[in-house]
Each structure stands twice: as C-alpha cells, then as structure tokens.
C-alpha atoms as a PDB file:
ATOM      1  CA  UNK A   1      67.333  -2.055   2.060  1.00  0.00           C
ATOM      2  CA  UNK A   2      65.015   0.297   3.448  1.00  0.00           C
ATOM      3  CA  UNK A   3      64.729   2.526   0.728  1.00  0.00           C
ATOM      4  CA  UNK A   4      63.915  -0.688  -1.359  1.00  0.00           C
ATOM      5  CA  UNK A   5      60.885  -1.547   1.407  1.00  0.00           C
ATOM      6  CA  UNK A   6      59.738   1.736   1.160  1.00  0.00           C
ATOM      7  CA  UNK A   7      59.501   1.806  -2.417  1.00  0.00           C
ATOM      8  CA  UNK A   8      57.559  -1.610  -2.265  1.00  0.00           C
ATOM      9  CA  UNK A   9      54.951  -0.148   0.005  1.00  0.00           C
ATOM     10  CA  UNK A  10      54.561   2.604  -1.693  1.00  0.00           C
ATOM     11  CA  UNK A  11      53.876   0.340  -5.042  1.00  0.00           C
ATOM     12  CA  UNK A  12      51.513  -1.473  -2.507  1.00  0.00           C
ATOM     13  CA  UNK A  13      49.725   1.219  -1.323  1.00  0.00           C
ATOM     14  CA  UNK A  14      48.987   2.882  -5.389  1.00  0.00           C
ATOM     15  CA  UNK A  15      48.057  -0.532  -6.162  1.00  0.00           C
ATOM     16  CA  UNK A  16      45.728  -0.818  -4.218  1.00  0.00           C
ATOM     17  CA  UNK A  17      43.746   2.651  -4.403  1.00  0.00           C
ATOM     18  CA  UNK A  18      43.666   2.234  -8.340  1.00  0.00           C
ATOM     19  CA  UNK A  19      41.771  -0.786  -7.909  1.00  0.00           C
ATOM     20  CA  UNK A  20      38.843   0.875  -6.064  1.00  0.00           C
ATOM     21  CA  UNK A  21      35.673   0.236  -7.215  1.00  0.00           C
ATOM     22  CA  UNK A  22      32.590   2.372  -6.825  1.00  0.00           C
ATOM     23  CA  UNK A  23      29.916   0.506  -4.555  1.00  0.00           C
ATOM     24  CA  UNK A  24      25.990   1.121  -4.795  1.00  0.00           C
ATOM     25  CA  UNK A  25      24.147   0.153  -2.261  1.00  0.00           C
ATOM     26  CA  UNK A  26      20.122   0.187  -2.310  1.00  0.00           C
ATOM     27  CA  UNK A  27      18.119  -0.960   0.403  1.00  0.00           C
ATOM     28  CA  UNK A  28      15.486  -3.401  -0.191  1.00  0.00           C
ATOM     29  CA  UNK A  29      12.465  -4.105   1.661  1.00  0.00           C
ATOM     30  CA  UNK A  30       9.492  -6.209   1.621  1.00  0.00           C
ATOM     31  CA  UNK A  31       6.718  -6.549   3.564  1.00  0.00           C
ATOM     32  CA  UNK A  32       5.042  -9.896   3.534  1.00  0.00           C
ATOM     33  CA  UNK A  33       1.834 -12.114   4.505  1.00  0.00           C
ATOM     34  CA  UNK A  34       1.936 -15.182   2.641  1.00  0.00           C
ATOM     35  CA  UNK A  35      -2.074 -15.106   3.110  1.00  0.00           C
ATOM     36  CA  UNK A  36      -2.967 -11.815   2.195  1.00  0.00           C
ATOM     37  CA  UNK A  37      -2.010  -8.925  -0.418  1.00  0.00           C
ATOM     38  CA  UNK A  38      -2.968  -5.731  -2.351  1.00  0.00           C
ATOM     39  CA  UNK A  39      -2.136  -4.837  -5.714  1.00  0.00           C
ATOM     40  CA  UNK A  40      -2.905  -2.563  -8.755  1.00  0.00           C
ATOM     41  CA  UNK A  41      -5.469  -4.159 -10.782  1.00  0.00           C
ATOM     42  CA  UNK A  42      -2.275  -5.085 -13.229  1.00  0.00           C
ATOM     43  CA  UNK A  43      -0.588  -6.926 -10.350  1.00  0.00           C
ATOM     44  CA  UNK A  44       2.235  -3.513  -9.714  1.00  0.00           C
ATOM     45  CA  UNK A  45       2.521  -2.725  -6.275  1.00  0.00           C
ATOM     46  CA  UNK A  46       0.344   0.403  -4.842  1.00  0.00           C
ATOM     47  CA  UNK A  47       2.410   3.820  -5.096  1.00  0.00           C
ATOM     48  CA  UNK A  48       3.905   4.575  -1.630  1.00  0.00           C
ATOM     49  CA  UNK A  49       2.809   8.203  -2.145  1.00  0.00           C
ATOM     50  CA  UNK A  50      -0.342   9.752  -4.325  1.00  0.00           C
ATOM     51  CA  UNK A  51      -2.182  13.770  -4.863  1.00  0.00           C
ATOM     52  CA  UNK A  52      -5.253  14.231  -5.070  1.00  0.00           C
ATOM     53  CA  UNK A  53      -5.239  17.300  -6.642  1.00  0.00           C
ATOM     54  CA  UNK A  54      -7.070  20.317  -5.544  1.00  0.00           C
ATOM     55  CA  UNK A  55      -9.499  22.200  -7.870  1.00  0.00           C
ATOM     56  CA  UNK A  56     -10.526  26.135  -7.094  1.00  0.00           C
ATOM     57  CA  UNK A  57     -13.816  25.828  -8.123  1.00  0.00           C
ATOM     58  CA  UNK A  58     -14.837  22.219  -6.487  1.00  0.00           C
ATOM     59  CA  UNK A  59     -12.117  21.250  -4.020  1.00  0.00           C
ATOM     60  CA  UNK A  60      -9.670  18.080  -3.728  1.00  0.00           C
ATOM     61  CA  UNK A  61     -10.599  15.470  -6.218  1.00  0.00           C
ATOM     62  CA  UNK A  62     -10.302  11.480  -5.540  1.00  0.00           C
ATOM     63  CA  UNK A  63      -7.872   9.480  -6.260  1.00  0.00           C
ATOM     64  CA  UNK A  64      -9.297   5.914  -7.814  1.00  0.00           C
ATOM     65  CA  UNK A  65      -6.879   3.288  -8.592  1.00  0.00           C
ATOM     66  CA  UNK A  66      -8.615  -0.433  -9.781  1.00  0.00           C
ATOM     67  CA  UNK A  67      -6.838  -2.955  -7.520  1.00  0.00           C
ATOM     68  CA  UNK A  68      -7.250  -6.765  -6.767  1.00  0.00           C
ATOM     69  CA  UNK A  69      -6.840  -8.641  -3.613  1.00  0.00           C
ATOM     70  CA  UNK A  70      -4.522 -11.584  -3.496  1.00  0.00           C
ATOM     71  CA  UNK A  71      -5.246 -14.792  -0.819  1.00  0.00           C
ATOM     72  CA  UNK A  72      -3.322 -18.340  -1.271  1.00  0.00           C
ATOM     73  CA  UNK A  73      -6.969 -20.115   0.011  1.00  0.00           C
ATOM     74  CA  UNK A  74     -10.458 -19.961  -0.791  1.00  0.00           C
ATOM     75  CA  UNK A  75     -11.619 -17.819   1.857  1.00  0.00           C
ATOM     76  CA  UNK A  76     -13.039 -14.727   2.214  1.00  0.00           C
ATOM     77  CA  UNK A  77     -10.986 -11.176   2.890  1.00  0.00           C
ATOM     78  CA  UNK A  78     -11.052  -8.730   5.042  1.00  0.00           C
ATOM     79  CA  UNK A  79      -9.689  -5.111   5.039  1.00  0.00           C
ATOM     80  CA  UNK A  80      -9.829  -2.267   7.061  1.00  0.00           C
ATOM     81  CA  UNK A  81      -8.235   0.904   7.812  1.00  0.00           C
ATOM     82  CA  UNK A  82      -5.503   0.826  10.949  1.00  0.00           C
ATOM     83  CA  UNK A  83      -6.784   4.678  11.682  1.00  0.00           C
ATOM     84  CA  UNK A  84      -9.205   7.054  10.216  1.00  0.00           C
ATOM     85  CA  UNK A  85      -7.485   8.760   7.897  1.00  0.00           C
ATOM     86  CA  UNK A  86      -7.286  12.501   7.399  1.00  0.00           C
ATOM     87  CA  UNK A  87      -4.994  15.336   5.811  1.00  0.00           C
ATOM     88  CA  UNK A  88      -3.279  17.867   8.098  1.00  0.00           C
ATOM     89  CA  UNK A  89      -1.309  21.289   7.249  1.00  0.00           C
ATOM     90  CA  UNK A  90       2.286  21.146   7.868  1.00  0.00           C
ATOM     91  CA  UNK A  91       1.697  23.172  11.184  1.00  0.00           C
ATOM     92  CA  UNK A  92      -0.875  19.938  12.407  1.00  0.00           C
ATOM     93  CA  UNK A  93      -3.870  21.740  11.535  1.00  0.00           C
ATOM     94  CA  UNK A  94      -6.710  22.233  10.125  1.00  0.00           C
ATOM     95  CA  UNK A  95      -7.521  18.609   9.226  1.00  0.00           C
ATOM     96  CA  UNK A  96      -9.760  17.162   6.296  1.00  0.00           C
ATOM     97  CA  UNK A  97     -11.230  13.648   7.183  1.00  0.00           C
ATOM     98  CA  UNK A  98     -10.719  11.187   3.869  1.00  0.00           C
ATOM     99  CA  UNK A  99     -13.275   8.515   2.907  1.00  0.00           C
ATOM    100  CA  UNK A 100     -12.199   5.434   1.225  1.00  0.00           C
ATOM    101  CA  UNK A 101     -13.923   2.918  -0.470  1.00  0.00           C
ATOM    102  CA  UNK A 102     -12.835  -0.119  -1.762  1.00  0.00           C
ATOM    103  CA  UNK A 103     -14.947  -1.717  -4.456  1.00  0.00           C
ATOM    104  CA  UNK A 104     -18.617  -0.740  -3.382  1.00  0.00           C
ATOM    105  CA  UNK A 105     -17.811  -0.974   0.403  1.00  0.00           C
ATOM    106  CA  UNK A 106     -16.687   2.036   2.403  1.00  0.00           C
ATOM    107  CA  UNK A 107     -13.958   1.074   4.206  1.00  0.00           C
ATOM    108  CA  UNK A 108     -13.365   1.941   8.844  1.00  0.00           C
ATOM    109  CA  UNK A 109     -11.069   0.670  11.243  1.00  0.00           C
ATOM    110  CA  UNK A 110     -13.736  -2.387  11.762  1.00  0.00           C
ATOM    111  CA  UNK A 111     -13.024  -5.508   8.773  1.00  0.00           C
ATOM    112  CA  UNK A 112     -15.288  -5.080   5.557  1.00  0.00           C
ATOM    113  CA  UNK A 113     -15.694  -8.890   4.931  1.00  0.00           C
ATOM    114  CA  UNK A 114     -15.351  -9.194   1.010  1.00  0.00           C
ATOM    115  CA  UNK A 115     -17.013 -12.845   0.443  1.00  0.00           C
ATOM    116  CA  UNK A 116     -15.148 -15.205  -1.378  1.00  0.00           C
ATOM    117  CA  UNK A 117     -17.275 -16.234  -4.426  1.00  0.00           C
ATOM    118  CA  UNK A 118     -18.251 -12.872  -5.311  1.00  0.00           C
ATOM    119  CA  UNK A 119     -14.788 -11.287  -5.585  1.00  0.00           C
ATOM    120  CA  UNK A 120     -13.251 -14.376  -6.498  1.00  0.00           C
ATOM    121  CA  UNK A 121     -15.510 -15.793  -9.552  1.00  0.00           C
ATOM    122  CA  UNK A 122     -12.743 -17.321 -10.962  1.00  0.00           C
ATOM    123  CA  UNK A 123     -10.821 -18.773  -8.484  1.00  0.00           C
ATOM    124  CA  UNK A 124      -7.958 -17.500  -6.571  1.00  0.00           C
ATOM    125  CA  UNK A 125      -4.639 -18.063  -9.505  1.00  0.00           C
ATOM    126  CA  UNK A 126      -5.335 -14.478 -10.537  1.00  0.00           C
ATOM    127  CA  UNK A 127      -6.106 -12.124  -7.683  1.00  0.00           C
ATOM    128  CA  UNK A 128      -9.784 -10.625  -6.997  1.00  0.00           C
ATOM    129  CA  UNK A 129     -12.022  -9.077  -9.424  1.00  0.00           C
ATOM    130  CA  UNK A 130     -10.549  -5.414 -10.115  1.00  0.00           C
ATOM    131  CA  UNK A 131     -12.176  -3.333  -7.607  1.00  0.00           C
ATOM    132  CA  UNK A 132     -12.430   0.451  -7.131  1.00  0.00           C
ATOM    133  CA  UNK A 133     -10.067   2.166  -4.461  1.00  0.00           C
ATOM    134  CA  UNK A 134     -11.011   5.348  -4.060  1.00  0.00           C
ATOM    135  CA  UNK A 135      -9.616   8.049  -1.353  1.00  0.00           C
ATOM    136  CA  UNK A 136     -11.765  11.456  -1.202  1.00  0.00           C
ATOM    137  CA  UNK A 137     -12.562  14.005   1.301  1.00  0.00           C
ATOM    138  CA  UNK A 138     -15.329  13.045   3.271  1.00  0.00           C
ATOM    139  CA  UNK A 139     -16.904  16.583   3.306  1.00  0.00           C
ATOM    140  CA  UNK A 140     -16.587  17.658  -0.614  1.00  0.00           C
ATOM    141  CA  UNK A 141     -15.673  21.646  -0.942  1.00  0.00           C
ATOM    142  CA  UNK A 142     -13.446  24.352  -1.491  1.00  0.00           C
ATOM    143  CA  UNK A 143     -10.814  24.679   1.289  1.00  0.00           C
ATOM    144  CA  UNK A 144     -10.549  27.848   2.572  1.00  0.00           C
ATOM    145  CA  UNK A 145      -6.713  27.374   4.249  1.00  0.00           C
ATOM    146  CA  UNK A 146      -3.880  27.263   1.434  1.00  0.00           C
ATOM    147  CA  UNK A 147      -1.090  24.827   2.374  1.00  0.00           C
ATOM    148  CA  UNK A 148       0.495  21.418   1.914  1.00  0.00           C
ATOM    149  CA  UNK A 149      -1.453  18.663   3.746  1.00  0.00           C
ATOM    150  CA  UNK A 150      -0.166  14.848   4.236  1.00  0.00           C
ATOM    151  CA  UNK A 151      -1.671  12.484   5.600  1.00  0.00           C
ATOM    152  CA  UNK A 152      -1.885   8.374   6.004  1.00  0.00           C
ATOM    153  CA  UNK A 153      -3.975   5.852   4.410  1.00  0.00           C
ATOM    154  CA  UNK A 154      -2.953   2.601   6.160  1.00  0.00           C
ATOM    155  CA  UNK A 155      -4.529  -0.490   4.520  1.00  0.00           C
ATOM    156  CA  UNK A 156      -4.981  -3.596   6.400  1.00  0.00           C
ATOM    157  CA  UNK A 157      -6.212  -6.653   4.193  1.00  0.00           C
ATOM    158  CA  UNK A 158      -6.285 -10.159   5.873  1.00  0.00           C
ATOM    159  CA  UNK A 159      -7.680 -13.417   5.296  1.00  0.00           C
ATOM    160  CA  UNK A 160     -10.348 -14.335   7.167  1.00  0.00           C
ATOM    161  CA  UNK A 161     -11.620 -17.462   8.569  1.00  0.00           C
ATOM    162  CA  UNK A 162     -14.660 -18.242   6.931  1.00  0.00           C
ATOM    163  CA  UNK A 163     -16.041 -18.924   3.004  1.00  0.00           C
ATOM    164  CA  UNK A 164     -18.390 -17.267   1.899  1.00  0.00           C
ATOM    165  CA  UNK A 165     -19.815 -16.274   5.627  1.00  0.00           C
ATOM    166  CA  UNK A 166     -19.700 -19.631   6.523  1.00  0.00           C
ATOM    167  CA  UNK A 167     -17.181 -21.975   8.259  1.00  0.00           C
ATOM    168  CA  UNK A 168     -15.473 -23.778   5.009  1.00  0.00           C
ATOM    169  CA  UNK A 169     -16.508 -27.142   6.093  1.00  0.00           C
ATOM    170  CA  UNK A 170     -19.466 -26.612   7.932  1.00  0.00           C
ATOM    171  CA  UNK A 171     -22.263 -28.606   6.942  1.00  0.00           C
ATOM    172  CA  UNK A 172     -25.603 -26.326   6.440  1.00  0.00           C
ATOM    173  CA  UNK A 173     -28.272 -26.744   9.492  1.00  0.00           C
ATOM    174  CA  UNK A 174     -31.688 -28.647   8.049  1.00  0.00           C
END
C-alpha cells in the first residue's frame, strides 16, 4: 500500500512539472492626462531616449522631430520645461546647457502659451499643426572634453484656461 502511494505521487509530481509553461511577463505603463498630450507629428509616441550626434568639425548637432499637441477642448496649450535642461559627463561634469524650441517658440521652465486657433486651424479631431521640436546646445561648438554625456529633457504640456488669450466665454469689452 505504500509503495502503491508512493508510486502515485511520484506520477503526480512528473505530471505536473511536464505541464509547465513558460511565462512572459512585460510591464506596461502609461502615463496619462485626459486634457493634454504630445506626439510625433504621425501620432507615435516620442522616443524615450535620442543622440544628437557630435560632429569634429562643428560640434553636437540638433535633434528635430515634427510633433503635434493633442487637447480634448478648444483651448489653448501650454508647455514648458520642468528644469533647464543640460548634458553632463558621466563623472557630473562639465555640463552643456540645451535649447529647445518647440514650433517657433523657445521653450523655459515658465508656460509658452500656444493659442488655440493658430495651432489648431482645423479643429481639435486631429492633434495641432505639426510643429518643430528641436533640442540643441545652447552655445554651438566643438567640445573640447571627450566623453558620454546624458542628460533630461522633461516636457510639460497642459491645457490652459483660456481661448485664444481670452476667457472662452467672455464677452469682448466695448
């Protein structure tokens, strides 16, 4: 009787590890404002990571990426940088201050109020007019310290309040 219970467990037991499965798992995340949102000018997210590429004989060159801005209202956007940004070796220094620009705007850590008609001409069902994201150096040049730099770009893009600079229902003064 035992022998026969041990022979049934053991049946149990290879059973059981020949029906293991291989399991993926992937982490998905999203981060959302159903007001508010940045895209590639073809509606694909913006790349997590991008090079700007460094040339001997001039220095780093932008990066420029057409994008549209995305709002669920007819009002106007805002966007601003959380920080300034800049590039910094791995050992923290030497830094190299960025610009950015976003359509013909150059973008702080104060909103740039994009007004609703102008990048919006056609209404709101297909994002903003494609505008011009651009990330440079600030100071163009050769750099004279080799190394890898990183740094972060953070993007902040809200909806604001008013159309067009205005309060949307407000009735013009006489």
């Amino acid at each position: 009787m035992k022998s026969g219970f041990k022979y049934i467990c053991i049946a149990a037991l290879l059973a059981s590890s020949a029906s293991q499965a291989y399991q993926a798992d992937i982490t998905v995340t999203a981060d959302i404002d159903p007001t508010a949102g940045i895209t590639k000018a073809n509606g694909d997210s913006l790349p997590a990571t991008v090079a700007l590429n460094y040339n001997p004989l001039k220095g780093l060159e932008a990066y420029k990426q057409d994008v549209k801005l995305w709002t669920n209202d007819e009002y106007d956007m805002k966007v601003r940088l959380q920080a300034e940004p800049k590039l910094t070796d791995t050992s923290g220094q030497n830094p190299i201050d960025l610009s950015v620009t976003l359509g013909k705007a150059d973008l702080g850590v104060q909103d740039t109020v994009y007004n609703y008609s102008e990048i919006f001409p056609a209404g709101t069902d297909n994002g903003s007019m494609p505008l011009a994201l651009v990330i440079k150096p600030k100071t163009p040049g050769k750099i004279s310290t080799a190394g890898k730099y990183s740094g972060l770009v953070s993007l902040i893009v809200s909806q604001a309040t008013t159309k067009d600079g205005a309060a949307p229902n407000a009735t013009p003064t006489p």
